[in-house]
N, C-alpha and C. Protein backbone atom coordinates (compact mmCIF):
# COMPACT_ATOMS: atom_id res chain seq x y z
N UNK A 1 5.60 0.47 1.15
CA UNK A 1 5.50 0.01 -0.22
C UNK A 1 4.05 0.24 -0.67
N UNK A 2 3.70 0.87 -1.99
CA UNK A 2 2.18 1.43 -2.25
C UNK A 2 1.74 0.02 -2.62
N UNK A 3 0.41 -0.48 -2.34
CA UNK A 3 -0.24 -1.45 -2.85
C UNK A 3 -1.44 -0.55 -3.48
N UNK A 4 -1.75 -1.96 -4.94
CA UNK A 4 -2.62 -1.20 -5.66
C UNK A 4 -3.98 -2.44 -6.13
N UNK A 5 -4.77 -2.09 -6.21
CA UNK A 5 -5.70 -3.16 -6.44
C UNK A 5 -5.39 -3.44 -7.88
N UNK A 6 -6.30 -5.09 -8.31
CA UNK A 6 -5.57 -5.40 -9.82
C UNK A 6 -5.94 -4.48 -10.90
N UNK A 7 -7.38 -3.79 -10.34
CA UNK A 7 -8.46 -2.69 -11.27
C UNK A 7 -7.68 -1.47 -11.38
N UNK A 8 -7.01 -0.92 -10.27
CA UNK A 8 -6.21 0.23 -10.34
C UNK A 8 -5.21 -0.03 -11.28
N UNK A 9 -4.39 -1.17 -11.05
CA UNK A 9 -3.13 -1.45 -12.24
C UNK A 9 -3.29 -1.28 -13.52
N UNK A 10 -4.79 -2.08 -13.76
CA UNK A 10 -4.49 -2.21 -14.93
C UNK A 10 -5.15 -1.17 -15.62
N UNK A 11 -5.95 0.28 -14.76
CA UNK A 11 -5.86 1.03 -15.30
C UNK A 11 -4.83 1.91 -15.92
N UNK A 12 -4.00 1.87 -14.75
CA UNK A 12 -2.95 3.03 -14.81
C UNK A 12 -1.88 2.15 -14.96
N UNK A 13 -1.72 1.22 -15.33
CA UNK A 13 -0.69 0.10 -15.95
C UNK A 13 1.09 0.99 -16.07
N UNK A 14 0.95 1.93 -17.31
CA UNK A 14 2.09 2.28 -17.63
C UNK A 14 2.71 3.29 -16.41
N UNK A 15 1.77 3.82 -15.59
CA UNK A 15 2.12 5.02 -15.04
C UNK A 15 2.86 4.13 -13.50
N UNK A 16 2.22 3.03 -12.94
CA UNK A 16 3.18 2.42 -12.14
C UNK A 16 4.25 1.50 -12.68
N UNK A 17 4.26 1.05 -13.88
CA UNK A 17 5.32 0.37 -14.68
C UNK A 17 6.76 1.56 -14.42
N UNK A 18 6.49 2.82 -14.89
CA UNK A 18 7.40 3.92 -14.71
C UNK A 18 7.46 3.99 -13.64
N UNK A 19 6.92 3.89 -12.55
CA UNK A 19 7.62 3.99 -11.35
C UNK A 19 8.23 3.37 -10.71
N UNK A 20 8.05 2.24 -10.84
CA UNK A 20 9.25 1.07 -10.66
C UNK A 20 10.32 0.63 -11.63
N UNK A 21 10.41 1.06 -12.36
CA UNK A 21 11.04 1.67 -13.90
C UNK A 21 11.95 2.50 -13.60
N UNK A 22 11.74 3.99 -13.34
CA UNK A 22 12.01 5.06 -13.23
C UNK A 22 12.09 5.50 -11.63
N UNK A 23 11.61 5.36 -10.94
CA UNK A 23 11.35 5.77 -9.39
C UNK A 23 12.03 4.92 -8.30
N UNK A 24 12.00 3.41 -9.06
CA UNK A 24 12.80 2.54 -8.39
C UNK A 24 11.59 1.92 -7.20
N UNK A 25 10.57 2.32 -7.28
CA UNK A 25 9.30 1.96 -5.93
C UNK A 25 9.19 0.08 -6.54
N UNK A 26 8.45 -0.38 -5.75
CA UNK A 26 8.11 -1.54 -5.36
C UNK A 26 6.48 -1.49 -5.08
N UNK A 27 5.59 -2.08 -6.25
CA UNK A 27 4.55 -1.90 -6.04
C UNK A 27 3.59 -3.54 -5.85
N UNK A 28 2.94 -3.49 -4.98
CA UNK A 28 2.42 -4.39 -4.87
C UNK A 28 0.57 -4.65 -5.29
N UNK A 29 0.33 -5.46 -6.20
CA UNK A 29 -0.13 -5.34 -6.48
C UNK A 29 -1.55 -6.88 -5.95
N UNK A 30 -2.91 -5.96 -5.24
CA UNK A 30 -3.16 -7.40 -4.89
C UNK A 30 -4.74 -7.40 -5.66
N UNK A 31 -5.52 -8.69 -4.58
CA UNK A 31 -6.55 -8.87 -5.22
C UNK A 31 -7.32 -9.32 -4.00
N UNK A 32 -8.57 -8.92 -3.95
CA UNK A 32 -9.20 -9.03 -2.67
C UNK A 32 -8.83 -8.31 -1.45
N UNK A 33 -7.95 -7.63 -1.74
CA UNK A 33 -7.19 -7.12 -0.56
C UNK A 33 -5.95 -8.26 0.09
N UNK A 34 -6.04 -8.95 -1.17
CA UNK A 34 -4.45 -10.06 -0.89
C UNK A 34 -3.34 -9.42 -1.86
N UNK A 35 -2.10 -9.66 -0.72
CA UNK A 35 -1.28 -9.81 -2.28
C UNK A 35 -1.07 -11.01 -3.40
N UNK A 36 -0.40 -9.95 -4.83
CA UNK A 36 -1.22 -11.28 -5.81
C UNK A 36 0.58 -11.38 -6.67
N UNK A 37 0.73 -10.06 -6.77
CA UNK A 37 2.18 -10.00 -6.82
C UNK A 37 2.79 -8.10 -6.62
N UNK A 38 4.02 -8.46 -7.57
CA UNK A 38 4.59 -7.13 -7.64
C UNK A 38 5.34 -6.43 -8.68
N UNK A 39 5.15 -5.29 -8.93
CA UNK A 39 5.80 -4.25 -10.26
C UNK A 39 7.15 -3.86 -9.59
N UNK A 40 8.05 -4.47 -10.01
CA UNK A 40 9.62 -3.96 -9.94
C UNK A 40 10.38 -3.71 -10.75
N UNK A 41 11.44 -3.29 -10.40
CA UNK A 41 12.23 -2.62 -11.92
C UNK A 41 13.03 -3.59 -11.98
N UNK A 42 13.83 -3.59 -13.22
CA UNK A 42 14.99 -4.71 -13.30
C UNK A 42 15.98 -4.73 -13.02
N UNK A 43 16.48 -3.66 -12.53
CA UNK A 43 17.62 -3.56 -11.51
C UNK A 43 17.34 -4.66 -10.30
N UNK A 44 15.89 -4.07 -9.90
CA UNK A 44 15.50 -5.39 -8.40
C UNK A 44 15.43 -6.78 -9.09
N UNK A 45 15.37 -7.13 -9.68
CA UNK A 45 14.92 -8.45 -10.24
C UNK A 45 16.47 -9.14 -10.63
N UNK A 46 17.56 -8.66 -11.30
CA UNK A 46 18.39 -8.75 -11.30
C UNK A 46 19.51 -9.22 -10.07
N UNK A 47 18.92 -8.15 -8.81
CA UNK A 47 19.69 -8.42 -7.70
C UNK A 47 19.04 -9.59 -7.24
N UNK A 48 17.59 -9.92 -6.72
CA UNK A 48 17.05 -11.03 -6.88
C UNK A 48 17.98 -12.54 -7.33
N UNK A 49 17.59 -12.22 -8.28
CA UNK A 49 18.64 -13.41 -9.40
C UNK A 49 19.63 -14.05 -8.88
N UNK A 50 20.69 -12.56 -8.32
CA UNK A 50 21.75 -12.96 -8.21
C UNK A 50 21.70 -13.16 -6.70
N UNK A 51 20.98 -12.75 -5.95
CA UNK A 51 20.86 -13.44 -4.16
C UNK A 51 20.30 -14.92 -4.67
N UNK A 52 19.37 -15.22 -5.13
CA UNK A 52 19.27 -16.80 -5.70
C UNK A 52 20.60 -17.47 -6.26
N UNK A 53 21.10 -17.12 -6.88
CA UNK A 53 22.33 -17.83 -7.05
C UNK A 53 23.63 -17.83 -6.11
N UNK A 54 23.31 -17.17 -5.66
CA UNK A 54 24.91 -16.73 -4.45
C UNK A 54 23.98 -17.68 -3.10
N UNK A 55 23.07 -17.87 -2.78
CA UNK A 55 22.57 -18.79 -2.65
C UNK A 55 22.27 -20.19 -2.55
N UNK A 56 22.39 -20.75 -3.58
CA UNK A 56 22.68 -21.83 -4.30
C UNK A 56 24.17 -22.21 -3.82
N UNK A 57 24.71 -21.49 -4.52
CA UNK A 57 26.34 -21.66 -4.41
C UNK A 57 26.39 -21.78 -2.51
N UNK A 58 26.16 -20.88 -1.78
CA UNK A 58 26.35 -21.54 -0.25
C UNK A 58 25.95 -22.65 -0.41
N UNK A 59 24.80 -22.95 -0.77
CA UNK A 59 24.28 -24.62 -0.01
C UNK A 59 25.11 -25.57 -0.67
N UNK A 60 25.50 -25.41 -1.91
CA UNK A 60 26.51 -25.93 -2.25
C UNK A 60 27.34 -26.50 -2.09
N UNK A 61 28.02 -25.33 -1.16
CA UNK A 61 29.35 -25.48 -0.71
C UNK A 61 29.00 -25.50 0.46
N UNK A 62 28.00 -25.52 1.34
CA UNK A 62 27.52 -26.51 2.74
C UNK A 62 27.75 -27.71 2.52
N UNK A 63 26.95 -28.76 1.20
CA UNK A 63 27.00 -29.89 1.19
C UNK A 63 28.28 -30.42 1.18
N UNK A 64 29.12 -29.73 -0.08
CA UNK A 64 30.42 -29.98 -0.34
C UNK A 64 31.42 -30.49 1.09
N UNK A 65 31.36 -29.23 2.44
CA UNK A 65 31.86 -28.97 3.40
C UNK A 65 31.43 -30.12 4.14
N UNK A 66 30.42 -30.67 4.25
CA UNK A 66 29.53 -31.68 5.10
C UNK A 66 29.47 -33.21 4.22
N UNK A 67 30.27 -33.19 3.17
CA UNK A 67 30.74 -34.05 2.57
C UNK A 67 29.78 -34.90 1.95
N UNK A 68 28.73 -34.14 1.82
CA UNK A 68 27.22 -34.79 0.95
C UNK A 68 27.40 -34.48 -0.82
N UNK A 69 28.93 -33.77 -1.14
CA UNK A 69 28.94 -33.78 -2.64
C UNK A 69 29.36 -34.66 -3.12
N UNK A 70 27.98 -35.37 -4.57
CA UNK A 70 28.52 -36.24 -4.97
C UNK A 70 30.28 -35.36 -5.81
N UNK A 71 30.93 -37.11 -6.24
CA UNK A 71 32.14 -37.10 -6.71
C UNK A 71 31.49 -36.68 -8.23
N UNK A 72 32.87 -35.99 -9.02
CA UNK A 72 32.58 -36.11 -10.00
C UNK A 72 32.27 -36.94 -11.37
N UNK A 73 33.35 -38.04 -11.04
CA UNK A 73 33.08 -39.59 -11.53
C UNK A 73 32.34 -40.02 -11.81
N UNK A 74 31.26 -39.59 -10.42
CA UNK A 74 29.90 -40.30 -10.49
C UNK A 74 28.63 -39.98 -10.63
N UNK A 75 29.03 -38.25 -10.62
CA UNK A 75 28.04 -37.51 -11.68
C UNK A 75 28.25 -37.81 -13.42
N UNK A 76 29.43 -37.86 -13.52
CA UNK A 76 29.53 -38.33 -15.02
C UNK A 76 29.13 -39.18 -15.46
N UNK A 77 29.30 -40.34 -14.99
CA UNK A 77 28.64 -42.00 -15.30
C UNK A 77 27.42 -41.63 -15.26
N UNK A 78 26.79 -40.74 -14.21
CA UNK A 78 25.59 -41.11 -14.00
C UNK A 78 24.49 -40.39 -15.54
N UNK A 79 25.20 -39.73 -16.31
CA UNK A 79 24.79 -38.91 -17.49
C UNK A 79 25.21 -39.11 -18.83
């Protein structure tokens, strides 16, 4: 994965925007020689999203299974 310092980015800003845009790369972008974050396209960010929610939904349905979900009754009252 190319890492780029924050000075490099924000020179060449649009030209790695298009590549994670267009190229599909994953750029990381740091500071000090840390990472600080990253330039992805929205296809990745999207899948992201949706591993966070599919996610969610397991633990969910862990608690549910392990019988830690509240009832609905008593989510209602409680709102």
């Amino acid at each position: 994965m190319p890492r780029v310092s924050v000075t490099e980015a924000k020179k060449s800003f649009s030209e790695f925007l298009n590549r994670a845009a267009y190229g599909n790369e994953r750029i990381v972008v740091t500071s000090h020689d840390k990472p600080k974050a990253a330039v992805i396209s929205i296809e990745d960010l999207r899948r992201l999203e949706w591993l966070e929610d599919v996610a969610a939904a397991m633990e969910a349905d862990a608690e549910f299974e392990a019988g830690e979900a509240l009832e609905w009754e008593a989510v209602k009252d409680e709102l």
